[in-house]
Protein backbone atom coordinates (compact mmCIF):
# COMPACT_ATOMS: atom_id res chain seq x y z
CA UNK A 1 90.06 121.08 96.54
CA UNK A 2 88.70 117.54 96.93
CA UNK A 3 90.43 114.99 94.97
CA UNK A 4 87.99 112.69 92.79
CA UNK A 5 87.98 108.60 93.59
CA UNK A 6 86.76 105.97 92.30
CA UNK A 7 83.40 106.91 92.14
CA UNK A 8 83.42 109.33 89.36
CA UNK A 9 86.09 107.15 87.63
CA UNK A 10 83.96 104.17 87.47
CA UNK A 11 81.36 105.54 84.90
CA UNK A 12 83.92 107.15 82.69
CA UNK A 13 85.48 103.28 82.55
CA UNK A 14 81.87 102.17 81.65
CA UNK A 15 81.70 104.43 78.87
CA UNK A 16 85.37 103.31 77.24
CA UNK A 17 84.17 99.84 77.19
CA UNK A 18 80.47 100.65 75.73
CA UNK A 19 82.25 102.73 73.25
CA UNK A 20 84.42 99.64 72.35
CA UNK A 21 81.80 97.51 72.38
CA UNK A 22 79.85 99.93 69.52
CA UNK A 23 82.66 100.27 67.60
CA UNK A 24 83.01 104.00 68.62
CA UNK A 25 86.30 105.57 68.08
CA UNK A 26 88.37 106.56 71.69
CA UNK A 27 87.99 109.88 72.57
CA UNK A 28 88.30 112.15 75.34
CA UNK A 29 85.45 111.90 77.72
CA UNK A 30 84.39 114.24 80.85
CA UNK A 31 81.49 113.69 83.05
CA UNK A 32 80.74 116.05 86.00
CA UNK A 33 82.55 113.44 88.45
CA UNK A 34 85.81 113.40 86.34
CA UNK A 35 87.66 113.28 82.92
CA UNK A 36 89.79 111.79 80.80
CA UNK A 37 92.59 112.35 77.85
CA UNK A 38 93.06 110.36 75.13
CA UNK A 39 96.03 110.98 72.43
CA UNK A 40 96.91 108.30 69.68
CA UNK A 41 99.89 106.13 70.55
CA UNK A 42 99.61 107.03 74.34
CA UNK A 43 96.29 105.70 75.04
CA UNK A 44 93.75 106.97 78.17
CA UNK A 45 95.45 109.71 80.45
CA UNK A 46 93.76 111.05 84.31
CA UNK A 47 92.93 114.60 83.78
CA UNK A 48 92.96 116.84 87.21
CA UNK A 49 92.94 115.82 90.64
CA UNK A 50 92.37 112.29 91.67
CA UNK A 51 93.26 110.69 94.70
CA UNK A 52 95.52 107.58 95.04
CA UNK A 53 92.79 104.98 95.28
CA UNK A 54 91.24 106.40 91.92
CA UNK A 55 95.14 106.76 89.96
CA UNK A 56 95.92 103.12 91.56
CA UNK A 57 92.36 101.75 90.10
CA UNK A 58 93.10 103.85 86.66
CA UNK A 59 96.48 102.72 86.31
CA UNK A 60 95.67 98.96 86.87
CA UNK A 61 92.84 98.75 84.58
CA UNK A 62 94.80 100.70 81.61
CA UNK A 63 95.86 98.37 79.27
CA UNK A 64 92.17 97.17 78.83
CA UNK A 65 90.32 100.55 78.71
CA UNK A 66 93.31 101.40 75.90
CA UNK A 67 91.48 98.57 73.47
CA UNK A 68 91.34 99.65 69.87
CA UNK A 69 87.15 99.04 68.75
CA UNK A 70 88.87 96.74 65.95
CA UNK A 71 91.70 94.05 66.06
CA UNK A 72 91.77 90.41 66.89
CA UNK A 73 90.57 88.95 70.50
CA UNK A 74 92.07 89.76 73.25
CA UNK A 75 91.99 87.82 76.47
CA UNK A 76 92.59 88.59 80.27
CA UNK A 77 93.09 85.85 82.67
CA UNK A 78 92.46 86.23 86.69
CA UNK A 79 93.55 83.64 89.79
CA UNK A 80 93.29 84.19 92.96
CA UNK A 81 95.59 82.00 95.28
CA UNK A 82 97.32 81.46 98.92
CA UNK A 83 100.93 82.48 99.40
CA UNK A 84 101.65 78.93 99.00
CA UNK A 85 100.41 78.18 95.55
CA UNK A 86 96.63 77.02 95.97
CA UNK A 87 93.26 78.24 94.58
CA UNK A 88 91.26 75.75 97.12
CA UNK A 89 91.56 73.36 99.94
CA UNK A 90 91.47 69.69 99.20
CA UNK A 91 87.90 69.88 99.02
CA UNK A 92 87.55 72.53 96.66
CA UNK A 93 86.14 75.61 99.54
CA UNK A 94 87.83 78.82 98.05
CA UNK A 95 85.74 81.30 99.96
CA UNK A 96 87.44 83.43 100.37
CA UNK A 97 90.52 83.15 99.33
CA UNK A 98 90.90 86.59 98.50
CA UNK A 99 89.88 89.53 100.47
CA UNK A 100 86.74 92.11 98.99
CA UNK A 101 89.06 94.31 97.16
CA UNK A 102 89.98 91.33 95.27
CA UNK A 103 86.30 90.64 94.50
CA UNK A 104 85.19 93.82 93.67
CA UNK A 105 87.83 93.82 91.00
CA UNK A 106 86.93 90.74 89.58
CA UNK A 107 83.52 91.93 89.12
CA UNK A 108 85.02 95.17 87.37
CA UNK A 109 86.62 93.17 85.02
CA UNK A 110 83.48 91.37 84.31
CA UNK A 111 81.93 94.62 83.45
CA UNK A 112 84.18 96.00 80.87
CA UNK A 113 84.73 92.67 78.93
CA UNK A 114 82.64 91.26 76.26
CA UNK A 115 82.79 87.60 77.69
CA UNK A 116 83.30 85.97 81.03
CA UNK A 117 84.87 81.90 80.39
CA UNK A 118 85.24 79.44 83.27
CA UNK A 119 85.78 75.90 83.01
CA UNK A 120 83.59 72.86 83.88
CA UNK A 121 85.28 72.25 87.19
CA UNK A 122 84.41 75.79 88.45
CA UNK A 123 81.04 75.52 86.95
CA UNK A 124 80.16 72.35 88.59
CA UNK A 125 81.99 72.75 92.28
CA UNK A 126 80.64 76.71 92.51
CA UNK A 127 77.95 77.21 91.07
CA UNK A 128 78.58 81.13 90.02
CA UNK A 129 76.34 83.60 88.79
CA UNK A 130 79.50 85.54 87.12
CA UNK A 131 77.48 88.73 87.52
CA UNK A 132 78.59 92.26 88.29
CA UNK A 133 76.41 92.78 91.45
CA UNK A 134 79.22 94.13 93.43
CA UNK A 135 79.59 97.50 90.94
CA UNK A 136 77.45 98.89 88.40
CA UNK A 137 77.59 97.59 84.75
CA UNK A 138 76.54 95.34 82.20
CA UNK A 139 76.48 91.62 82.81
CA UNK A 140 78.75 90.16 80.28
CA UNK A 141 78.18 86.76 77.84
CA UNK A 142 79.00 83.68 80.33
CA UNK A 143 80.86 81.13 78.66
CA UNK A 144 81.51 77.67 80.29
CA UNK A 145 84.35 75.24 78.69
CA UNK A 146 82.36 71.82 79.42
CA UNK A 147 83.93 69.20 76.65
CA UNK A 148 82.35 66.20 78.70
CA UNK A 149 79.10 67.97 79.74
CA UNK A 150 79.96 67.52 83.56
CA UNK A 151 78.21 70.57 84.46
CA UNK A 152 74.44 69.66 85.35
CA UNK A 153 71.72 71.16 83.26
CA UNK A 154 70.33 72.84 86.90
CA UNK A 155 73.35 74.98 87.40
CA UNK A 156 72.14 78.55 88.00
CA UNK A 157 74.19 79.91 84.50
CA UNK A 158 71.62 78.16 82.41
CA UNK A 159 68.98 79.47 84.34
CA UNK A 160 68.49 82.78 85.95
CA UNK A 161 67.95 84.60 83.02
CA UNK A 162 70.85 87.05 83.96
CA UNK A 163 72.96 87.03 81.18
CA UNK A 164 73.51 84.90 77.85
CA UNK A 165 75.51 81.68 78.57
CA UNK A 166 77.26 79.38 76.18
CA UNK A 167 77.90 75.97 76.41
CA UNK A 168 81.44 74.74 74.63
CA UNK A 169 81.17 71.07 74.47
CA UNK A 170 83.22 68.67 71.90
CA UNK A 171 81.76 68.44 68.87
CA UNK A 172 80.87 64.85 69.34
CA UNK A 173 78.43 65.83 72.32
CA UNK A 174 76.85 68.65 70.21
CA UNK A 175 73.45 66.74 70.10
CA UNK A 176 73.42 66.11 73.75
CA UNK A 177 74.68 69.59 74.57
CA UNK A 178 71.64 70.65 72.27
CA UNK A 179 68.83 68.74 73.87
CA UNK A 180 70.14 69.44 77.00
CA UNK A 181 70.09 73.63 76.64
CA UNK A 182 69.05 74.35 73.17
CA UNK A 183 70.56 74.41 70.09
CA UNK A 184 71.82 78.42 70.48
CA UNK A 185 73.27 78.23 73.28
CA UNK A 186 75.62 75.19 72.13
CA UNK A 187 79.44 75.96 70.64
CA UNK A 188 80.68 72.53 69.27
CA UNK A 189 84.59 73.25 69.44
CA UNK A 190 87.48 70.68 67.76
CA UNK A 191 90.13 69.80 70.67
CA UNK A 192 93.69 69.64 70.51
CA UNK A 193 94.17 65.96 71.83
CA UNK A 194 92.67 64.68 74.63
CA UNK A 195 92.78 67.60 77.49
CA UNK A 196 91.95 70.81 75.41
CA UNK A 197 89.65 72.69 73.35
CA UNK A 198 91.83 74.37 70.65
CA UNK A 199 91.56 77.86 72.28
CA UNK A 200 92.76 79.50 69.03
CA UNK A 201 89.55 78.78 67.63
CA UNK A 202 87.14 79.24 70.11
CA UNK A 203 88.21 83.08 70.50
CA UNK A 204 87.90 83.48 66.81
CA UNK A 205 84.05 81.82 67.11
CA UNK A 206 83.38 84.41 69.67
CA UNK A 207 84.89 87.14 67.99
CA UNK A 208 82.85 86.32 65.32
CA UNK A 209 79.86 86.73 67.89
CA UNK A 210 81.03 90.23 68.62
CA UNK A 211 82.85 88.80 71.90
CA UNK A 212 86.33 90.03 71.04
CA UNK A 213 87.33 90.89 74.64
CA UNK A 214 87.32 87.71 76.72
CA UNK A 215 88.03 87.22 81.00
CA UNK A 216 89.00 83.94 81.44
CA UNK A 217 88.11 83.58 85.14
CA UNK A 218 88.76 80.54 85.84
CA UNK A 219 89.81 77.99 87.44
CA UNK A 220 93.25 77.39 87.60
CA UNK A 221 93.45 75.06 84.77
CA UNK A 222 91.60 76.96 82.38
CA UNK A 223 93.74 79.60 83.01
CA UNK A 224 96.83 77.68 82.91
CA UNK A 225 95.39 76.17 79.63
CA UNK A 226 94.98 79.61 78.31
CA UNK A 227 98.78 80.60 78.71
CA UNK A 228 100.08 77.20 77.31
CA UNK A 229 98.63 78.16 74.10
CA UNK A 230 99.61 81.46 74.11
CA UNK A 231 96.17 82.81 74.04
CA UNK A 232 96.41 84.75 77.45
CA UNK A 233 97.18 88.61 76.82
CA UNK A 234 97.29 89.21 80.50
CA UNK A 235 97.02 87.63 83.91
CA UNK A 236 95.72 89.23 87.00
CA UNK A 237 96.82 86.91 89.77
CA UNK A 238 96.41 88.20 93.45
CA UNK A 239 98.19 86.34 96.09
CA UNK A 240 96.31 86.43 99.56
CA UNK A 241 98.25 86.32 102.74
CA UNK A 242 97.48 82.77 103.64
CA UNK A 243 98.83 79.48 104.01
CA UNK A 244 96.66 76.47 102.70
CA UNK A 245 99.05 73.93 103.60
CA UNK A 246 98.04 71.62 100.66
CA UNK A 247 94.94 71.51 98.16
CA UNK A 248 93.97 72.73 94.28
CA UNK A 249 97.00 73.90 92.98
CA UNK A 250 96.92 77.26 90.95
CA UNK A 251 98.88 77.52 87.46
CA UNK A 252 99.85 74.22 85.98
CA UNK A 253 102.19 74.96 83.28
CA UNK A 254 104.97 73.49 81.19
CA UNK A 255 108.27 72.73 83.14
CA UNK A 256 111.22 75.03 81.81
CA UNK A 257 114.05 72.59 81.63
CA UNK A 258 116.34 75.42 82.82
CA UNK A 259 115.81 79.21 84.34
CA UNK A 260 116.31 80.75 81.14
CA UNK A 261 113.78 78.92 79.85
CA UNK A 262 111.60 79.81 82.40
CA UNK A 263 108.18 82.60 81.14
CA UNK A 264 109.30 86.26 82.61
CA UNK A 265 106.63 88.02 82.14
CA UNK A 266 106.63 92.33 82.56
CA UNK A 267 104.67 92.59 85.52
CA UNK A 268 103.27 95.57 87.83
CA UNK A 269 102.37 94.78 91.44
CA UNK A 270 99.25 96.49 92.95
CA UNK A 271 97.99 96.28 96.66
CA UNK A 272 94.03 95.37 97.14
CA UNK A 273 93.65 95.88 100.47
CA UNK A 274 95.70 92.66 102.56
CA UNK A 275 96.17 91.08 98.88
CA UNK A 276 99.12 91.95 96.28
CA UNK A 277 97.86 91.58 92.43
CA UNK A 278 100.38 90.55 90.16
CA UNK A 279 99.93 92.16 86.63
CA UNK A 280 101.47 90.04 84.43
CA UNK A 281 102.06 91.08 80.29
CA UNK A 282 102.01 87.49 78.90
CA UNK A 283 101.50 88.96 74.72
């Protein structure tokens, strides 16, 4: 008997996150390609033969098809970096740092989240799309954090019609932000000091937007921003099997004056092809 893969697990993941999205209750589901269990308490169960590419890909992507249709937001972070620590060279070229695998998981995790949130620095120096074009699935709401309005109006998020994109700007630049892109695509945010939007707040503006499942993408500041307020559910960080030498550090977080102070996470490993993903529980 042929064992299924990823292939006919794919849709059934598609499904769980539609049915989130609608406010459907989980359920078990079963396509001809596959199916899945689903008790209360234990969450989304394989059910029959699946082969270990498939049970990897199921395993790793668990905690978010489990999402309850209700609750409050939820946020997943994802970094890719070098065995030595970096995101980029000095002069900001990360591609690739990660191999395909990598990719084609970042663009899952696109698909099955409500909202997709980079920061201005990753706006401005790559110029993404943040689209799912590697799988199938739906292009989720693109969200750029861009307090100063550094990212120029010409940047392909604000126009190829893809997807929705929001602007987050500081409050103070709302009028700019507005004339710049149009008044409905602005969110005017408060900051916490000089540095930071409070992030708090922003995922309950989005949640109230029906964007209640957020993948903060990047870059490594944003990210690292994300876990200093305690706003990061879970990090996906894959380490590639390269050495940099020096260039755009990845996380950036408060020193722990000692070891025990230090954040030890529950964490799962998971091989991507020559890449190892870190799963890290942050909440």
């Amino acid at each position: 008997m042929k064992h299924r893969g990823v292939k006919a697990l794919w849709p059934l993941c598609l499904e769980i996150a539609q049915r989130r999205r609608r406010g459907a209750p989980a359920v078990a589901l079963a396509t001809p390609g596959g199916a899945l269990d689903w008790r209360a308490g234990h969450g989304y169960a394989l059910q029959g033969d699946w082969d270990a590419e498939a049970t990897q890909q199921f395993a790793l992507l668990k905690p978010l098809l489990d999402l309850p249709s209700e609750g409050p937001p939820w946020a997943i972070g994802q970094l890719g970096q070098s065995l030595d620590g970096f995101v980029a060279t000095e002069s900001g070229d990360a591609n690739f740092v990660n191999g395909q695998q990598v990719l084609v998981h970042l663009h899952r995790l696109r698909a099955l989240c409500d909202a997709v949130l980079i920061g201005a620095g990753t706006a401005a120096i790559d110029n993404p799309q943040l689209t799912t074009r590697r799988v199938s699935g739906p292009n989720a709401v693109r969200v750029v954090l861009d307090p100063g309005l550094r990212v120029p109006p010409a940047a392909r998020l604000f126009n190829d019609d893809l997807a929705p994109t929001l602007l987050v700007c500081d409050a103070a630049r709302k009028a700019e932000a507005a004339a710049r892109l149009g008044a409905d695509r602005v969110l005017a945010m408060p900051r916490l000091g000089d540095t930071s939007f409070d992030l708090a707040a922003l995922q309950a503006s989005l949640h109230g937007r029906g964007l209640r499942v957020l993948f903060v993408e990047g870059g490594g500041i944003t990210v690292s921003r994300f876990i200093a307020q305690g706003r990061l559910d879970r990090l996906h960080l894959s380490v590639a099997p390269v050495l940099i030498g020096g260039g755009r550090p990845g996380l950036a977080l408060p020193r722990a004056a000692t070891m025990k102070d230090a954040l030890r996470p529950d964490c799962r490993t998971f091989a991507l092809g020559g890449d190892m993903l870190w799963d890290l529980a942050l909440r």
